[in-house]
Every structure is written in structure tokens, then in C-alpha cells.
Protein backbone atom coordinates (compact mmCIF):
# COMPACT_ATOMS: atom_id res chain seq x y z
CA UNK A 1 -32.45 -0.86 22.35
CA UNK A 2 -29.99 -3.18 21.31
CA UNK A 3 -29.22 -6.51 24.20
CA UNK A 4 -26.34 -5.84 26.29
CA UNK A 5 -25.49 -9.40 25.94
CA UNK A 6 -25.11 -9.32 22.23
CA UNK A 7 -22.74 -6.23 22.21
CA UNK A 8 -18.85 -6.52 22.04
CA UNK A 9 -16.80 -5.48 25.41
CA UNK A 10 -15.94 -2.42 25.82
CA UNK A 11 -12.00 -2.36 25.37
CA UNK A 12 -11.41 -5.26 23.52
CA UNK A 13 -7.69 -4.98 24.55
CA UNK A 14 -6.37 -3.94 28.08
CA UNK A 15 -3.54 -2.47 26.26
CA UNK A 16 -2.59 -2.30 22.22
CA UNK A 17 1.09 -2.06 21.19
CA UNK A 18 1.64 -0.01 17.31
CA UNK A 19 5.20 -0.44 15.89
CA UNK A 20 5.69 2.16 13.40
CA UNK A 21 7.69 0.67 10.36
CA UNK A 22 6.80 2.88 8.13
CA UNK A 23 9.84 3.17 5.21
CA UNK A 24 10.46 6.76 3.11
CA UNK A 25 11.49 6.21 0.14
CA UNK A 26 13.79 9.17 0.07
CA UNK A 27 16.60 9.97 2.31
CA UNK A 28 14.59 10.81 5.52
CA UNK A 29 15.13 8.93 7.99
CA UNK A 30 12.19 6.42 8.96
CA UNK A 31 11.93 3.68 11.91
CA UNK A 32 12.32 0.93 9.00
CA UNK A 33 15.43 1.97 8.90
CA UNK A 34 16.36 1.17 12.56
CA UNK A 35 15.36 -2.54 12.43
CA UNK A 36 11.88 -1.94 13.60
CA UNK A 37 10.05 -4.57 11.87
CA UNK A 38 12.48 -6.52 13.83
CA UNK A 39 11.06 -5.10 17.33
CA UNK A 40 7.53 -6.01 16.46
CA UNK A 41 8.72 -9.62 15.51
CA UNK A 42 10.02 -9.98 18.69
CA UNK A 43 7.41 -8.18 20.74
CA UNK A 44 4.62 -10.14 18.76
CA UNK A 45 6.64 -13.48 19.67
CA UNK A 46 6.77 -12.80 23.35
CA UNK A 47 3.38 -11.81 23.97
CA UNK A 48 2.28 -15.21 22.19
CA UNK A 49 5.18 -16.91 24.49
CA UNK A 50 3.47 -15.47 27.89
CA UNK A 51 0.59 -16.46 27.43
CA UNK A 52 -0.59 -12.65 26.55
CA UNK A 53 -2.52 -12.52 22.85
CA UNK A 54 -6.09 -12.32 22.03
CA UNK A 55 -9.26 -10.68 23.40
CA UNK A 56 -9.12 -9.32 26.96
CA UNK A 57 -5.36 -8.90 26.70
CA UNK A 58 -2.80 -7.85 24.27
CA UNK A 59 -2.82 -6.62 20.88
CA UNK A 60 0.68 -6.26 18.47
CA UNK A 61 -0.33 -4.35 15.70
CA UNK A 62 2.37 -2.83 12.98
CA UNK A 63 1.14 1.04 11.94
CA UNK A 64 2.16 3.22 9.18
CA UNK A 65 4.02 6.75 10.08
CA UNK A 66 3.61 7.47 13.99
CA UNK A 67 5.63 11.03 12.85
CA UNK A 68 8.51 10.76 15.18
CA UNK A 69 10.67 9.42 12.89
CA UNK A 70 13.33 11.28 14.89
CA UNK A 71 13.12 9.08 17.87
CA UNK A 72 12.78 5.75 15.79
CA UNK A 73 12.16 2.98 16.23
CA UNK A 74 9.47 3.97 18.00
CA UNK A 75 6.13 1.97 19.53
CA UNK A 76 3.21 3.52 21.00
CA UNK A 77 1.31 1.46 24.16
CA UNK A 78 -2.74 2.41 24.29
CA UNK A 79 -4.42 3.26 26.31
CA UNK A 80 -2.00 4.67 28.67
CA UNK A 81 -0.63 6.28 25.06
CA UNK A 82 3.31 5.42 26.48
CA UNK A 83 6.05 6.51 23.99
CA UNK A 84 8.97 3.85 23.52
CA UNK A 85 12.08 3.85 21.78
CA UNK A 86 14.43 0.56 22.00
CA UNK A 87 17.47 -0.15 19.89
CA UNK A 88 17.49 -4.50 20.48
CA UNK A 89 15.65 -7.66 22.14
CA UNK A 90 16.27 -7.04 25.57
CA UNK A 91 14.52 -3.39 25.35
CA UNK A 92 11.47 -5.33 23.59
CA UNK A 93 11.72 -7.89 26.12
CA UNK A 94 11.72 -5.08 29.17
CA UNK A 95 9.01 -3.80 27.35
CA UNK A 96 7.04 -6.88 27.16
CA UNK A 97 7.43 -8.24 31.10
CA UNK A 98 7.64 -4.64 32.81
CA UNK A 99 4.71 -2.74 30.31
CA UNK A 100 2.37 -5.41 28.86
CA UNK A 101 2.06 -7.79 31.51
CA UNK A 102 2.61 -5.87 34.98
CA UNK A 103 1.54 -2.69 33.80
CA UNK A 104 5.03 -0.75 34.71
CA UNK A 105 5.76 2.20 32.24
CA UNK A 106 9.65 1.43 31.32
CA UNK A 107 11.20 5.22 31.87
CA UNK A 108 14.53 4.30 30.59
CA UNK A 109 12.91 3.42 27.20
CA UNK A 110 10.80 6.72 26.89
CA UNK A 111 10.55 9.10 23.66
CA UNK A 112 11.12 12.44 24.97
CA UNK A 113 7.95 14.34 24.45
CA UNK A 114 9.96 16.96 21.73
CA UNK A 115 10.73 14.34 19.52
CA UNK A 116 8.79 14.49 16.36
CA UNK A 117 9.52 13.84 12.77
């Protein structure tokens, strides 16, 4: 039996944030094309800013194809598995404050359910 002590916590991360920027290299459309690498820049920045980064808290991650290209950009919150779509900084910054740190799902910035690729 291995020694409780020795093992890592369970839920490394209260919450993980995955920014698709996946890019098609035909003419579908793809989140890379709505500035998304942008979003994570900024969401990775403000988490470090507050104070919110590393074990126990938050986790920015970037992530290939999420399929729902159709609602992009698109980021996915774990574990509450939250659907967001934001077009600039102040959505990413809502995001960050109202989400990430005081666990408050932003509705306004929601992916409807139907939106897939």
C-alpha cells in the first residue's frame, strides 16, 4: 500500500482553463483565427498578476481543437466544464475576477450548448 503522504493531491488545480487555438489550414474557420492566442496571453497574465498560478489554484493551459470552432474563440473552465466565448480583454478579464477567483460562472460569456464545429 503505497504512503498517503508520498502521493500527489488529489486535484492538483481547483480549476484548469484550455484555450483552444487550434489553426486549419484550409478555409474553415478555427479560434486562431479570432485572436485567441491573444485571450490566453491575457488570461495567463492575469492569473500570474492575482496572485492565482501554481499548485492548489489555477492552471492556463493552450489545447489543440476543442471542436466548436463555430463559437470561437472559445475556452473551456474544469472542473465545472464552463463553456466561454469572449471577443477582447475585458471578457478575459471578467473571466478571470468573476470565474477563476470567486468562482461565478460569467452567463453573458457562455457558448450556447448547440454550438459545435
Amino acid at each position: 500500500m503505497s504512503d498517503p503522504s508520498t502521493s500527489p493531491p488529489r486535484g492538483y488545480y481547483a480549476r484548469h482553463i484550455f484555450f483552444c487555438l487550434n489553426e486549419r489550414k484550409n478555409e474553415e474557420d478555427s479560434c486562431s483565427k479570432h485572436n485567441a492566442l491573444a485571450g490566453f496571453d491575457r488570461c495567463k497574465a492575469r492569473i500570474k498578476e492575482a496572485g492565482l498560478a501554481g499548485p492548489g489554484k489555477v492552471r492556463v493551459n493552450k489545447a489543440g481543437c476543442l471542436d466548436r470552432c463555430a463559437g470561437g474563440p472559445v475556452a473551456v473552465v474544469y472542473p465545472e466544464a464552463v463553456w466561454y466565448t469572449f471577443v477582447d480583454q475585458d471578457d478575459i478579464d471578467e473571466i478571470v475576477e468573476s470565474h477563476l477567483k470567486n468562482g461565478k460562472v460569467v452567463e453573458r460569456l457562455l457558448l450556447p450548448p448547440e454550438v459545435g464545429r
